[in-house]
Protein backbone atom coordinates (compact mmCIF):
# COMPACT_ATOMS: atom_id res chain seq x y z
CA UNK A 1 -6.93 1.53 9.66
CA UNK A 2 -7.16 0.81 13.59
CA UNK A 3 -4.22 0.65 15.84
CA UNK A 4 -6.37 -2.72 16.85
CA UNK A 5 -6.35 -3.73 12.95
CA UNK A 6 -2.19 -3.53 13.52
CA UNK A 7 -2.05 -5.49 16.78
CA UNK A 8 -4.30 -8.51 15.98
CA UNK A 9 -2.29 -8.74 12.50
CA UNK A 10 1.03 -8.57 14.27
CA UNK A 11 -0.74 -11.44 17.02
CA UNK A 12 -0.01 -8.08 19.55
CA UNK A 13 3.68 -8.89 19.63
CA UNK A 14 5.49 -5.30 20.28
CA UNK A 15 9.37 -5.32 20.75
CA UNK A 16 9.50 -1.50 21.13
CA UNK A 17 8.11 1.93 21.19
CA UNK A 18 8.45 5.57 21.72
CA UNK A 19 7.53 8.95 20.95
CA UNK A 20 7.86 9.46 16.75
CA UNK A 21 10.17 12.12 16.43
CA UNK A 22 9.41 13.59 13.03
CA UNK A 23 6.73 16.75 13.33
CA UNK A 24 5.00 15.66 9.91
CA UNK A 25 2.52 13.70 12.23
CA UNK A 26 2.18 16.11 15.03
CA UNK A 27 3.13 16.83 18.39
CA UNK A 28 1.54 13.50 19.72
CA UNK A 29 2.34 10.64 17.38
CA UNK A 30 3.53 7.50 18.50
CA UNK A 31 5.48 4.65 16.88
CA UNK A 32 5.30 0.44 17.85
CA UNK A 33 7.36 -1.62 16.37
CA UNK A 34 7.91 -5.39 15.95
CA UNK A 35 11.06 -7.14 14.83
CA UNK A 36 11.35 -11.23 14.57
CA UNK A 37 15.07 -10.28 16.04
CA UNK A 38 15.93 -12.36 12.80
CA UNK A 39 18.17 -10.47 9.93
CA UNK A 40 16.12 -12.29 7.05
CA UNK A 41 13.06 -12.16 9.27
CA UNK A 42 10.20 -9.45 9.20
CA UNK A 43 9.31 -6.56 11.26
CA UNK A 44 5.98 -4.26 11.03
CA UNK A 45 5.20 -0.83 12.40
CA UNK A 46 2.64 2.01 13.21
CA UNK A 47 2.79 5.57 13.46
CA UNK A 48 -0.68 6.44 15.63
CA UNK A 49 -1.86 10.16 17.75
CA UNK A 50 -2.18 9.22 20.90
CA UNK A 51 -4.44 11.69 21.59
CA UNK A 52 -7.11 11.08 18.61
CA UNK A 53 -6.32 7.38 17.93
CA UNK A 54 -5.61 8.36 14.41
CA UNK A 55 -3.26 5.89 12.40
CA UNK A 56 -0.63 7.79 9.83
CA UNK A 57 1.40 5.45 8.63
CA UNK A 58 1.83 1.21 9.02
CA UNK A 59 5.15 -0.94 7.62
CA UNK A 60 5.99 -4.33 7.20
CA UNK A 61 9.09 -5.46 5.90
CA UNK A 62 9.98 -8.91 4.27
CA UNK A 63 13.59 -9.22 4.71
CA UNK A 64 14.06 -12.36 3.02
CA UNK A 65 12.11 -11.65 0.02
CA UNK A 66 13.19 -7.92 -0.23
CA UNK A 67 9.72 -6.87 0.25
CA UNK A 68 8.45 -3.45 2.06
CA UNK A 69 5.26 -2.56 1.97
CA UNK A 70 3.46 1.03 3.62
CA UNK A 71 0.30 2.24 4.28
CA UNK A 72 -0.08 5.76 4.58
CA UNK A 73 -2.83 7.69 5.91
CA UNK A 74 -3.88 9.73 2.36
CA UNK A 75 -4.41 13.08 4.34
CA UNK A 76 -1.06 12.75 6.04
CA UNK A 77 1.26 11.89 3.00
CA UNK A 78 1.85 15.00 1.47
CA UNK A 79 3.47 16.28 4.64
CA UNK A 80 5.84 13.03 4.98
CA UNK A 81 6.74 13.50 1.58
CA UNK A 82 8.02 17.20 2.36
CA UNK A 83 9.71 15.82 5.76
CA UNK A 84 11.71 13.54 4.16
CA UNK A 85 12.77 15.92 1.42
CA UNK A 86 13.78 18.97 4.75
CA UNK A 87 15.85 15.77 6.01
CA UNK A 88 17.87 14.86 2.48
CA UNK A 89 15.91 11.29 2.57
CA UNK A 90 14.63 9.31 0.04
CA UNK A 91 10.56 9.02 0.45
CA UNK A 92 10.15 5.82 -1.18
CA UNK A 93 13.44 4.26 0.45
CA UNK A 94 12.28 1.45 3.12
CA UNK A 95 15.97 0.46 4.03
CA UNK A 96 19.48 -0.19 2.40
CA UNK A 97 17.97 0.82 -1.11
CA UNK A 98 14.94 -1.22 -0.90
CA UNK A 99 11.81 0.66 -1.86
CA UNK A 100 8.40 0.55 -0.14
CA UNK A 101 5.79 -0.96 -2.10
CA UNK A 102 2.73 1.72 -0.99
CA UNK A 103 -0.84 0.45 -0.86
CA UNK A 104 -3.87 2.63 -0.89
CA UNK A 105 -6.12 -0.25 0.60
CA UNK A 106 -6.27 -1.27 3.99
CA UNK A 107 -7.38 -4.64 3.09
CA UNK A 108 -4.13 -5.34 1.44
CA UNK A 109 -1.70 -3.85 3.74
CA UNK A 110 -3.00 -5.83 6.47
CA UNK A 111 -3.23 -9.11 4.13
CA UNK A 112 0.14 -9.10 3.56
CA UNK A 113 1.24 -8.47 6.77
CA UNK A 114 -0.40 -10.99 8.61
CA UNK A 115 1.06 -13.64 5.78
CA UNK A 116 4.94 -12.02 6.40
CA UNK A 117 4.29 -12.06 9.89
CA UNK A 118 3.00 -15.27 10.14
CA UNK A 119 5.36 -16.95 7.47
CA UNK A 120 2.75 -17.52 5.14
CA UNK A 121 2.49 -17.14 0.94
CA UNK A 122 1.49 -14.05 0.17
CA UNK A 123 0.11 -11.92 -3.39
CA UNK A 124 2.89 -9.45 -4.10
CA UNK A 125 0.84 -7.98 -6.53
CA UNK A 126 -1.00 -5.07 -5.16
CA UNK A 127 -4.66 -3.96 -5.15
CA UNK A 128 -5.94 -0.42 -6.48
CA UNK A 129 -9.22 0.75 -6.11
CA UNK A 130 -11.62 0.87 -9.19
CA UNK A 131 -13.98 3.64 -9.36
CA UNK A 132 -16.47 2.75 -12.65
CA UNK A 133 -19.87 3.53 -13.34
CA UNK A 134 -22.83 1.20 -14.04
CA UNK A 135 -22.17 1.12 -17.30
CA UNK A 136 -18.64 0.41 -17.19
CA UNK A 137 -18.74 -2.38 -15.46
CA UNK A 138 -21.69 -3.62 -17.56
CA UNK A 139 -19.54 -3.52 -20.33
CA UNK A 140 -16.71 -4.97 -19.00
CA UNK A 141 -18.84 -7.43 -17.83
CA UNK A 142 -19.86 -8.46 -21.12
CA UNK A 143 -16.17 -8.47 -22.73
CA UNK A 144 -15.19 -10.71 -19.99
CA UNK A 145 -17.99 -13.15 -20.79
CA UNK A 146 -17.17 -13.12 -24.07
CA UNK A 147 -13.82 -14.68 -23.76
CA UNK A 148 -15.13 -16.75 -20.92
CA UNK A 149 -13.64 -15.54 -17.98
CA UNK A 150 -14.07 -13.72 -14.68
CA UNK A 151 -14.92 -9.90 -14.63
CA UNK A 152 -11.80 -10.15 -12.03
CA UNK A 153 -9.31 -12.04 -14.49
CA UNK A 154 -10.19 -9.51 -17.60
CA UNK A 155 -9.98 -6.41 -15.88
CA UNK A 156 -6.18 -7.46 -14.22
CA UNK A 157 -5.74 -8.36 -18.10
CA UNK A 158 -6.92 -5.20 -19.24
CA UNK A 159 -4.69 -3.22 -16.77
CA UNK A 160 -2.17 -5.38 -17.96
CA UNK A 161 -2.39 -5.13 -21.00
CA UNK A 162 -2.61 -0.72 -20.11
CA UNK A 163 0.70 -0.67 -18.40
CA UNK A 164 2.15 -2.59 -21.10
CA UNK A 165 1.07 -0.46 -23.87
CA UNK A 166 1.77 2.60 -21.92
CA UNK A 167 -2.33 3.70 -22.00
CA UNK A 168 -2.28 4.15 -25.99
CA UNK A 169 -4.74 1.75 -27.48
CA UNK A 170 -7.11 1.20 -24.09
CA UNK A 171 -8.00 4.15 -22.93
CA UNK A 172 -8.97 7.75 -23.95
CA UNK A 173 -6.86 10.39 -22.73
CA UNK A 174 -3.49 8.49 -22.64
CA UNK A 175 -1.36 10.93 -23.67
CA UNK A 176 -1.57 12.81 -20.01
CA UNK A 177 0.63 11.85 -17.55
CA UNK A 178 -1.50 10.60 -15.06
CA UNK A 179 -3.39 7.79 -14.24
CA UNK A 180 -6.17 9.36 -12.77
CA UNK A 181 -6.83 11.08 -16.04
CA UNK A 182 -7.46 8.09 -17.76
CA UNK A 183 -10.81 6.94 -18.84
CA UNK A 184 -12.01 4.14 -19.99
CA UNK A 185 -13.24 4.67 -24.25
């Protein structure tokens, strides 16, 4: 993520800034914010060095639809997890007991912020990346084409069809707690 990424999705519109106080970030992070100035508007943020360029952390929030979504910077997480916990506060709370919705991919972050920001539909369901060898996909490839539809459609069926079934009948490994664990039989 680029702090130009943020700017040209929020059309450069900044309605504040100043230094970030929290330390989880370092000495020299930064925060710019946008608000619509509207209570069932949208606002967006980002947490940058201003030193290094670096982004931690972007926001955009969806008042009317209840919808928060973050981007975090994977090697900075860990230690905004552990700030929030010092200060008694809630990691995944985005405001007034609505939770952040966190994406690992750039791509969608920035999707759906440029739709809330510029009042546009937007997919609320969220992207993950896929990590599968050759031979997975080959396969899935194959099941898909079998009942005659996209590699795309089956494997959002197949996840699906995973979280529904809580792992047990898809996928080897399932009675670990985590999904990273998991792998495909």
């Amino acid at each position: 993520m680029t702090i130009k990424d943020f700017l040209e999705t929020i059309n450069y519109r900044i309605t504040e800034g100043s230094e970030y106080c929290w330390r989880c970030y370092g000495e020299t992070a930064h925060t710019l914010e946008y608000w619509s100035g509207i209570s069932d508007g949208e606002s967006a943020s980002i947490i940058f060095d201003t030193e290094t360029q670096v982004v931690y952390e972007t926001t955009v929030n969806d008042y009317g639809s209840e919808n928060s979504y973050r981007w975090i910077h994977s090697d900075y997480a860990e230690a905004n997890k552990l700030e929030c916990k010092q200060r008694g506060l809630r990691f995944n709370e985005a405001y007034d007991n609505i939770n952040f919705i966190d994406l690992e991919l750039e791509e969608d972050f920035l999707e759906k912020a440029r739709a809330i920001i510029n009042h546009e539909e937007y997919d609320i369901r969220v992207s993950i990346p896929l990590e599968l060898s050759d031979n997975e996909v080959f396969t899935l490839m194959k099941l898909a084409h079998e009942r005659d539809i996209t590699l795309n459609q089956f494997i959002v069926e197949l996840l699906e069809e995973v979280l529904n079934n809580e792992g047990h009948s898809v996928f080897a490994n399932s009675e670990q707690n985590s999904v990273d664990d998991w792998e495909l039989a």
